[in-house]
Protein backbone atom coordinates (compact mmCIF):
# COMPACT_ATOMS: atom_id res chain seq x y z
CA UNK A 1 68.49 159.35 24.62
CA UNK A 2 66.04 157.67 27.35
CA UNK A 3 62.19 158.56 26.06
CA UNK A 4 59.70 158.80 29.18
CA UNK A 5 56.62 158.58 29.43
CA UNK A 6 55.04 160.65 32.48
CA UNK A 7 51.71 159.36 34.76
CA UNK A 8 50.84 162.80 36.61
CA UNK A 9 52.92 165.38 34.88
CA UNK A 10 51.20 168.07 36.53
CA UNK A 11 51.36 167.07 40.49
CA UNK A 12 54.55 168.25 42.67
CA UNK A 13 56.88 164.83 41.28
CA UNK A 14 55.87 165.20 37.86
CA UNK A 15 56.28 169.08 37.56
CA UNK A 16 59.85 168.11 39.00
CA UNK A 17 60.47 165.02 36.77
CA UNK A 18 60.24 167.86 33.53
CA UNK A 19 62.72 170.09 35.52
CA UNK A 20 65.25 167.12 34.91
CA UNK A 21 64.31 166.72 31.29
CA UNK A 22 64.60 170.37 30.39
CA UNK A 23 68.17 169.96 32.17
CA UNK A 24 69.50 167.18 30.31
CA UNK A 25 67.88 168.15 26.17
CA UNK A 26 70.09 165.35 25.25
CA UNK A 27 69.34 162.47 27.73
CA UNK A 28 65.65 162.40 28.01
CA UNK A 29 62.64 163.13 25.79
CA UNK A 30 58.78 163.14 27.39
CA UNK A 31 56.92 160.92 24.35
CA UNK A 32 53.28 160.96 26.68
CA UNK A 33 52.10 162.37 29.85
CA UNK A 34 48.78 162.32 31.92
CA UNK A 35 48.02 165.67 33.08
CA UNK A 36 43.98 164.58 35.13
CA UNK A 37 41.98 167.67 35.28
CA UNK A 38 45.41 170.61 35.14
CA UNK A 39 43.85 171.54 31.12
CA UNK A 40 45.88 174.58 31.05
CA UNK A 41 49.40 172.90 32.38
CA UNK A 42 48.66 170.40 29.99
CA UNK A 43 48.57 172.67 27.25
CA UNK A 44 51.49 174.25 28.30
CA UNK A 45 53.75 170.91 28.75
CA UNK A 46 52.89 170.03 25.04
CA UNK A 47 53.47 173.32 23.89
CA UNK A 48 56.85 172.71 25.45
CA UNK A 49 57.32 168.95 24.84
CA UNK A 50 55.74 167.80 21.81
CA UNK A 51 54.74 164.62 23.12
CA UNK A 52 52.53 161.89 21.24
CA UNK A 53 50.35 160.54 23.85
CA UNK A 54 48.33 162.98 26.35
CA UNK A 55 45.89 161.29 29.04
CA UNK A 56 43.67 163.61 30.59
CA UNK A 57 41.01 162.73 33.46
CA UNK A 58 37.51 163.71 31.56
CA UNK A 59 36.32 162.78 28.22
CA UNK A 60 35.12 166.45 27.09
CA UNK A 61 38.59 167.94 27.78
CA UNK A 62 40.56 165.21 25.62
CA UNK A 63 37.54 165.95 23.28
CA UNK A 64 38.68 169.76 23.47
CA UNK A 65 42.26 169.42 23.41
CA UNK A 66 42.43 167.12 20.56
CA UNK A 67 40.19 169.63 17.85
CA UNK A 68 43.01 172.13 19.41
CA UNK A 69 45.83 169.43 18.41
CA UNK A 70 44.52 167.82 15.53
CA UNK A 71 47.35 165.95 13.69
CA UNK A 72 50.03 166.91 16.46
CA UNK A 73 49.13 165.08 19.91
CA UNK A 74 46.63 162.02 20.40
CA UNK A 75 44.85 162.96 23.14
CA UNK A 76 42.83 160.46 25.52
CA UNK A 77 41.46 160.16 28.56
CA UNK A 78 40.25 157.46 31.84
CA UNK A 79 41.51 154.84 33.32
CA UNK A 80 42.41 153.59 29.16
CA UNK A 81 44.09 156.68 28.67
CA UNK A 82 46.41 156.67 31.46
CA UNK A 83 47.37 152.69 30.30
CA UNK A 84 47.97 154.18 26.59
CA UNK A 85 50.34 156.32 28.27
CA UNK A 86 52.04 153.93 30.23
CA UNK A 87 52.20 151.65 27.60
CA UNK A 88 53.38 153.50 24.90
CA UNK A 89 55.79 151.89 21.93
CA UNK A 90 58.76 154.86 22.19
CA UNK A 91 59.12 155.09 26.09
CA UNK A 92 61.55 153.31 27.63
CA UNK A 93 60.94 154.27 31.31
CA UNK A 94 57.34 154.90 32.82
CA UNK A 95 57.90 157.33 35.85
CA UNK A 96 54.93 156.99 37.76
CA UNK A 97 53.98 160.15 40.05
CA UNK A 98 50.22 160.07 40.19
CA UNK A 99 48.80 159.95 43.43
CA UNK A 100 46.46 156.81 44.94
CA UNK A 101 45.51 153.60 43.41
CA UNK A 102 44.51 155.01 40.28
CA UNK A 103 48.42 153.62 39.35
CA UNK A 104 47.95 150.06 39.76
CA UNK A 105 46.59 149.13 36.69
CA UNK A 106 48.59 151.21 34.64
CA UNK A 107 51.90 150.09 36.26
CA UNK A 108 51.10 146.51 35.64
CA UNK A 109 50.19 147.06 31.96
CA UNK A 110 53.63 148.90 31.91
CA UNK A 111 55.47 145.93 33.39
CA UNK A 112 53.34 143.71 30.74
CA UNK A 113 54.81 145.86 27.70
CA UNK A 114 58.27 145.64 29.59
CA UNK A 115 59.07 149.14 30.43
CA UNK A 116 61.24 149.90 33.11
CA UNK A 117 59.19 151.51 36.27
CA UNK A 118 59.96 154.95 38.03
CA UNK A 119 58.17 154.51 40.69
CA UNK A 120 56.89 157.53 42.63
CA UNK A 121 53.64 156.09 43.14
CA UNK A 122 53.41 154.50 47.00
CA UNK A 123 49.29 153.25 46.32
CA UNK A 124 50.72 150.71 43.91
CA UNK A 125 53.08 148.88 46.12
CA UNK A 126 50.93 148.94 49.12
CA UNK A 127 47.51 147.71 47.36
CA UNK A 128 49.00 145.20 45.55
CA UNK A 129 53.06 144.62 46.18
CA UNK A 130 52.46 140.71 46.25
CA UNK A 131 51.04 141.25 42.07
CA UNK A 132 53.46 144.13 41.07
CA UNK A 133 56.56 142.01 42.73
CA UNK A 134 55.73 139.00 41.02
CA UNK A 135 54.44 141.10 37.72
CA UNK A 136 57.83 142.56 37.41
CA UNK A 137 59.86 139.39 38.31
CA UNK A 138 57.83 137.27 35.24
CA UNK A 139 58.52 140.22 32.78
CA UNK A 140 62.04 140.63 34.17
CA UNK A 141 61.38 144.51 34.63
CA UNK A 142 63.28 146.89 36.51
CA UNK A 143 61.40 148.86 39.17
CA UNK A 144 63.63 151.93 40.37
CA UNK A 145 61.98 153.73 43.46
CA UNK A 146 61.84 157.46 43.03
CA UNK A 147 60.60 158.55 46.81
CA UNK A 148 63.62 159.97 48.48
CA UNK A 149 64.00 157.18 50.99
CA UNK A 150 63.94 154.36 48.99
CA UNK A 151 65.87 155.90 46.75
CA UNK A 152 68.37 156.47 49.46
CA UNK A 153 67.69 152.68 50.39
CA UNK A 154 68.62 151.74 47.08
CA UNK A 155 71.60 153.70 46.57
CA UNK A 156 73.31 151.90 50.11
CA UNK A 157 72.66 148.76 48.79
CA UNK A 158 74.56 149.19 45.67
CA UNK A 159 77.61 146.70 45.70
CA UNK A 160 75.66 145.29 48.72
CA UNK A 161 74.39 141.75 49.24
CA UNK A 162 70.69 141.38 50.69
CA UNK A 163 71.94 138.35 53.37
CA UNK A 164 73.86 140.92 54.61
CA UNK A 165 71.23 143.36 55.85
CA UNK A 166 70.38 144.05 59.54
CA UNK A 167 67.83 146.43 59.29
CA UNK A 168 66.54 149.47 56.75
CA UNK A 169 66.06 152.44 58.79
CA UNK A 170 63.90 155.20 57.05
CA UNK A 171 63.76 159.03 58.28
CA UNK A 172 61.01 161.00 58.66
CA UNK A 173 60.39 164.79 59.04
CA UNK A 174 57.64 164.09 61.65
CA UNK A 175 55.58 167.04 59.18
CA UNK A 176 53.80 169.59 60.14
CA UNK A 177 52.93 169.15 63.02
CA UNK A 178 55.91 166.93 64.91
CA UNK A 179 56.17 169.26 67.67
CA UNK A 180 52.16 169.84 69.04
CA UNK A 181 50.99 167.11 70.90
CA UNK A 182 47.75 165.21 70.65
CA UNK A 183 45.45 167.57 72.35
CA UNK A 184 47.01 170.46 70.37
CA UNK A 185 45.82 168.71 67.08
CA UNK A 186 42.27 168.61 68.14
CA UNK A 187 41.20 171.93 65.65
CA UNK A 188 44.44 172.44 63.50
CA UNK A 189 43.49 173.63 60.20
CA UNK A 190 44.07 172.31 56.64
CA UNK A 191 46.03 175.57 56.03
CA UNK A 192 48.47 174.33 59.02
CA UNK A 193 48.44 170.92 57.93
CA UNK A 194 49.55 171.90 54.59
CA UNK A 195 52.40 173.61 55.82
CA UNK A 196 55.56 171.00 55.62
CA UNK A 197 58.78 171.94 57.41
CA UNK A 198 61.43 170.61 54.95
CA UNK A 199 59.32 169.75 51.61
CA UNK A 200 57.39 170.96 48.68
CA UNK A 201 54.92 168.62 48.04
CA UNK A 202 51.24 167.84 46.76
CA UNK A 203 48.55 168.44 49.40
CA UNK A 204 47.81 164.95 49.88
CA UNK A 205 51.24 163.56 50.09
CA UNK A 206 51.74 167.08 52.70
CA UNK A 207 48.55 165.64 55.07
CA UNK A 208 50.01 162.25 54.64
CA UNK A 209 53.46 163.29 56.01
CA UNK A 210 51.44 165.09 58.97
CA UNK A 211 49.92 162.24 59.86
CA UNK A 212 52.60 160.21 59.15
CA UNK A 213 50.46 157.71 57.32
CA UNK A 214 53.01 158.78 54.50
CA UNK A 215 55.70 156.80 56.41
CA UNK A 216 53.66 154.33 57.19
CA UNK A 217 53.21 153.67 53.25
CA UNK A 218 56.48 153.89 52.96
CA UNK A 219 57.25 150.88 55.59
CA UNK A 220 54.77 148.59 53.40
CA UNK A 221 56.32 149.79 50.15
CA UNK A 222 59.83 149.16 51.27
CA UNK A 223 58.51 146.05 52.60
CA UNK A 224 57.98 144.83 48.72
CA UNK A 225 60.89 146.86 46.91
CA UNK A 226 63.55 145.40 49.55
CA UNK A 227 62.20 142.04 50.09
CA UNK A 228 62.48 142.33 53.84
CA UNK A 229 59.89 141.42 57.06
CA UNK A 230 58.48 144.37 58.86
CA UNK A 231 60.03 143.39 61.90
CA UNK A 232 63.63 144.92 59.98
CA UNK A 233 62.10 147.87 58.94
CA UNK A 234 62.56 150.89 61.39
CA UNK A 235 61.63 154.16 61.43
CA UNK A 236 63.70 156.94 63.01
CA UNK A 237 62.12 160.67 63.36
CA UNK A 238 64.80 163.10 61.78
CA UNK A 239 63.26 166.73 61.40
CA UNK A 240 66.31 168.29 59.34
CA UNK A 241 65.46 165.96 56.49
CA UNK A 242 69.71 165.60 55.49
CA UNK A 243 69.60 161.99 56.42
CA UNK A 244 67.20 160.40 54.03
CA UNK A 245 67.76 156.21 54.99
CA UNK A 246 70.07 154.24 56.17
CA UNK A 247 70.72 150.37 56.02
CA UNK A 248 72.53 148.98 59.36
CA UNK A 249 74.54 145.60 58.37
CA UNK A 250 75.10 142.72 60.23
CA UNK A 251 78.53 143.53 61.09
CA UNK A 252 77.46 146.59 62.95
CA UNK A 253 78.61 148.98 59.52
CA UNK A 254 75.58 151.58 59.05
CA UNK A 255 75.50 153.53 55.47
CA UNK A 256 72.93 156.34 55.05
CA UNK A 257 72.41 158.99 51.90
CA UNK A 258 72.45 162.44 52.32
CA UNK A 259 71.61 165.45 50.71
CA UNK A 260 69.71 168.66 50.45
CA UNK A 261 65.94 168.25 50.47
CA UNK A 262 65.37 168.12 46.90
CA UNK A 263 63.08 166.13 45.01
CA UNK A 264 64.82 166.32 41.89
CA UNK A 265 67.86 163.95 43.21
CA UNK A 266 66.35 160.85 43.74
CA UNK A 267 64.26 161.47 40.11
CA UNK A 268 67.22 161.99 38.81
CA UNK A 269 68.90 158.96 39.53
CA UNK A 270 65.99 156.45 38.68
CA UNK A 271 66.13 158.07 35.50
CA UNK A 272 69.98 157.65 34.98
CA UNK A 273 70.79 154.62 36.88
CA UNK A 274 73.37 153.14 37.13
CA UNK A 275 74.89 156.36 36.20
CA UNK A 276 74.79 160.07 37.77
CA UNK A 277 74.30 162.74 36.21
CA UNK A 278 75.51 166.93 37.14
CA UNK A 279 72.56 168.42 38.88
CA UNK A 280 72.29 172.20 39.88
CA UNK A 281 71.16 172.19 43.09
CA UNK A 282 72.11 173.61 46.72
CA UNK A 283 74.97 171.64 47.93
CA UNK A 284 74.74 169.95 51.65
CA UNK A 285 77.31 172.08 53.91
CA UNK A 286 77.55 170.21 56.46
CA UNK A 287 79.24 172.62 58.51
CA UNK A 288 77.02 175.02 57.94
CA UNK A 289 74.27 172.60 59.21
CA UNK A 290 75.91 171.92 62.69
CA UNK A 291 73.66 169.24 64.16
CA UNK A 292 71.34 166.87 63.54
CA UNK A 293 68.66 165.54 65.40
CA UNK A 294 67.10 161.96 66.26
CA UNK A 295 64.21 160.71 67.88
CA UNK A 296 62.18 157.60 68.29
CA UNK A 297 58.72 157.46 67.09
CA UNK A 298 56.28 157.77 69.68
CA UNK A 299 53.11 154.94 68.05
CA UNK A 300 50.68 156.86 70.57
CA UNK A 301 51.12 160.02 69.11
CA UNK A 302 51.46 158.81 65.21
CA UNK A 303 48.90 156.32 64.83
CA UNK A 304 48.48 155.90 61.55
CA UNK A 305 52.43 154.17 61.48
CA UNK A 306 50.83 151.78 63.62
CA UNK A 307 47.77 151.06 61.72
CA UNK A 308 50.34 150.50 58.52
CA UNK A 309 52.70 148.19 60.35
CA UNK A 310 49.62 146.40 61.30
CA UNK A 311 48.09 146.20 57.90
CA UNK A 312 51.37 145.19 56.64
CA UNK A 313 52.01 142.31 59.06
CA UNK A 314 48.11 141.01 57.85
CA UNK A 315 48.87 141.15 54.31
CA UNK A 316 46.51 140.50 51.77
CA UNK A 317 43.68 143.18 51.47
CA UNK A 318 44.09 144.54 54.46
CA UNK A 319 46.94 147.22 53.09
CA UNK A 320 44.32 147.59 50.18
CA UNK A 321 41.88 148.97 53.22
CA UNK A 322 44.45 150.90 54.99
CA UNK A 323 45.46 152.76 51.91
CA UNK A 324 41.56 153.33 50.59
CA UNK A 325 40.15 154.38 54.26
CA UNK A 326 43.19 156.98 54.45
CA UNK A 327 42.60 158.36 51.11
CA UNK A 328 39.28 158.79 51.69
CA UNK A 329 39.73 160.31 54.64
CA UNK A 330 42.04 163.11 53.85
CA UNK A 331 40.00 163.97 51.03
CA UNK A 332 37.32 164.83 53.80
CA UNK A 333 39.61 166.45 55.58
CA UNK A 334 40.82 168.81 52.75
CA UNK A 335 37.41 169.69 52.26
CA UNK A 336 36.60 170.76 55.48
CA UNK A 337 34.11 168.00 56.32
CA UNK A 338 36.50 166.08 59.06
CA UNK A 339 39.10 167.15 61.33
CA UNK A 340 42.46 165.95 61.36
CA UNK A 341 42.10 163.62 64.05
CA UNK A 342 39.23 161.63 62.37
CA UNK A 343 41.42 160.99 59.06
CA UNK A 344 43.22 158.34 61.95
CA UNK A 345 39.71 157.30 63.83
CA UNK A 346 38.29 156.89 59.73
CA UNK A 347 41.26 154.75 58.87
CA UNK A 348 40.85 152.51 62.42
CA UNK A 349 36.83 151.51 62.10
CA UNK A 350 37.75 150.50 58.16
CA UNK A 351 40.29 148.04 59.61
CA UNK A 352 38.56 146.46 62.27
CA UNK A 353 35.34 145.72 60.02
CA UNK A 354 37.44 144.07 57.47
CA UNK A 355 37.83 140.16 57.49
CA UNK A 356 41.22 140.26 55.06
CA UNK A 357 41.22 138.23 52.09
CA UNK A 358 44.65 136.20 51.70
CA UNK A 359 46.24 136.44 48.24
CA UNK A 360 43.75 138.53 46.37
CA UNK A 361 44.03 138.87 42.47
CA UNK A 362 43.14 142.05 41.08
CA UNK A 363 38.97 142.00 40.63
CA UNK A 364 39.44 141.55 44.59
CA UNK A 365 41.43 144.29 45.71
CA UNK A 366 39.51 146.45 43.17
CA UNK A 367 36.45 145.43 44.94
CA UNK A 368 37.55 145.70 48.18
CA UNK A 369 38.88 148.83 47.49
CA UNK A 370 35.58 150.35 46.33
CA UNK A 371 33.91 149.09 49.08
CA UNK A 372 35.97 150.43 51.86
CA UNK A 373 35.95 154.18 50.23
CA UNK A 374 31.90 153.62 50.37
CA UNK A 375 32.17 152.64 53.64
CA UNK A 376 34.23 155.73 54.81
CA UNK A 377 32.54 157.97 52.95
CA UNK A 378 29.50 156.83 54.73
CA UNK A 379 30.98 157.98 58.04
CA UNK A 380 31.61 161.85 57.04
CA UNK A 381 28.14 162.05 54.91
């Protein structure tokens, strides 16, 4: 019996993560969860659950919750909250699935009380890999990626050995919008944006992948997890989503995962690794599937994969500034005040005000992340 605790319980990976508990009663157990402002999925998760810990974003709803859970649930709330629930005695694996930066802190207190990381959350590795890396290697802690590529990364390089590694090649759907060129994204809506080909996802991670900043996150986070220069990491458009990474050796040998488009693998396995468990899902025919298609990226028409290799090769705060300025900026764009195009023009004038900062601790990237979301912020006002 693994006990897990759950950061964002209520967003797309989380709601998926409790599919794979309900399935396996006698493997897993949720002991605390952070549900942010989703009161009424909260309720129903503990109804369900009986966990001890909840996190929720605002003060008067843990205040509300807890007179409706007196003696049952401990209910709390914040930034302090959401480390309570990462850092809670019974869990054994934190699964991390909230979306932005908000994760940093908690992860690290997680790797501090030696839990072993499920790591969903991109934000963490790309604002501060150099810290988590390093966190994880002093507290010799485990962290287990949970996005489908990585995960399909780290299942090639099982029985593998790193010297022997060529090149990580990670897919990507191309989104919503991989067939329109530039000038046909010049008044696309959010309701198109939100619309992903191949996956169900949160609307942020959705804009993201249709800007393909989400791969570009990716590159920087795989960058940290794998231990290997940008310059080795590719990225390969692939719009059936079947293919989810590959690693190409040095003796020519390429080994790639595949699958169905299903969110609940890859959790799945960073919850039972080393071991596999049965899973009830749609089986990959490949027959039935035919062909598969490949294309290189085009770094004109996806910008924002640019701006993260970029930010990547920099180092130090400048990933902190890529990640911010984008976050920002598709928060504008879901609520109508930008279009889609500016999320990428947003994310470019952050960068080239920023002198980075080499090796920043933690008060610095905090601070230079506030900064840059004033900054963009200031540009939509």
């Amino acid at each position: 019996m693994r006990a897990i605790s759950l950061l964002g319980a209520t967003g797309s990976i989380g709601m998926q993560t409790l599919d794979v508990i309900r399935a396996h009663p006698d493997a897993f157990r949720l002991v605390a969860f952070s549900a942010g402002r989703n009161i009424e999925q909260a309720r129903h998760i503990i109804e369900q659950f009986s966990p001890k810990v909840v996190c929720v974003a605002q003060k008067e709803d843990a205040h509300m919750l807890q007179s409706e859970y007196i003696g049952r649930v401990r209910i709390v709330s914040g930034e302090d909250g959401l480390v309570e629930v990462a850092t809670v005695q019974e869990a054994d694996i934190v699964v991390n699935a909230v979306v932005g930066s908000v994760g940093l802190v908690p992860t690290l207190r997680a790797i501090e009380a030696k839990k072993t990381i499920a790591l969903a959350n991109k934000e963490t590795l790309v604002t501060a890999g150099h810290l988590v890396m390093k966190h994880a290697a002093d507290y010799g802690v485990t962290i287990l990626p949970v996005d489908s590529e990585h995960s399909a990364i780290f299942q090639c390089l099982q029985g593998e050995r790193q010297k022997n590694i060529e090149c990580i090649i990670l897919t990507a759907s191309g989104g919503s919008f991989r067939d329109r060129t530039r000038e046909q994204l010049q008044h696309v809506t959010v309701e198109e944006a939100l619309k992903h080909p191949n996956w169900s996802m949160g609307a942020k991670i959705t804009i993201d992948s249709a800007t393909m900043m989400n791969k570009g996150l990716e590159v920087i986070e795989a960058h940290w997890l794998f231990q290997l220069p940008y310059e080795q990491i590719d990225v390969l458009l692939h719009k059936e989503s079947i293919i989810h990474s590959m690693v190409q050796f040095h003796d020519g040998s390429v080994i790639a995962q595949l699958g169905t488009p299903d969110m609940r693998v890859p959790i799945q396995y960073a919850l039972t690794y080393p071991d596999r468990f049965p899973l009830h899902i749609e089986r990959l025919n490949l027959a039935q599937v035919a062909t598969l298609h490949f294309q290189k990226v085009d770094m004109n028409r996806f910008r924002c994969l640019q701006f993260a290799y970029e930010a990547g090769k920099i180092g130090g705060t400048m990933p902190t500034v890529l990640n911010a300025a984008n976050e920002e900026a598709v928060a504008a764009f879901l609520a109508g005040r930008i279009s889609f195009l500016a999320i990428e023009q947003c994310i470019e004038k952050a960068m080239e005000r920023h002198v980075p900062i080499a090796h920043p601790n933690l008060e610095t990237i905090r601070a230079v992340d506030l900064e840059t979301r004033r900054y963009v912020k200031s540009l939509h006002m």
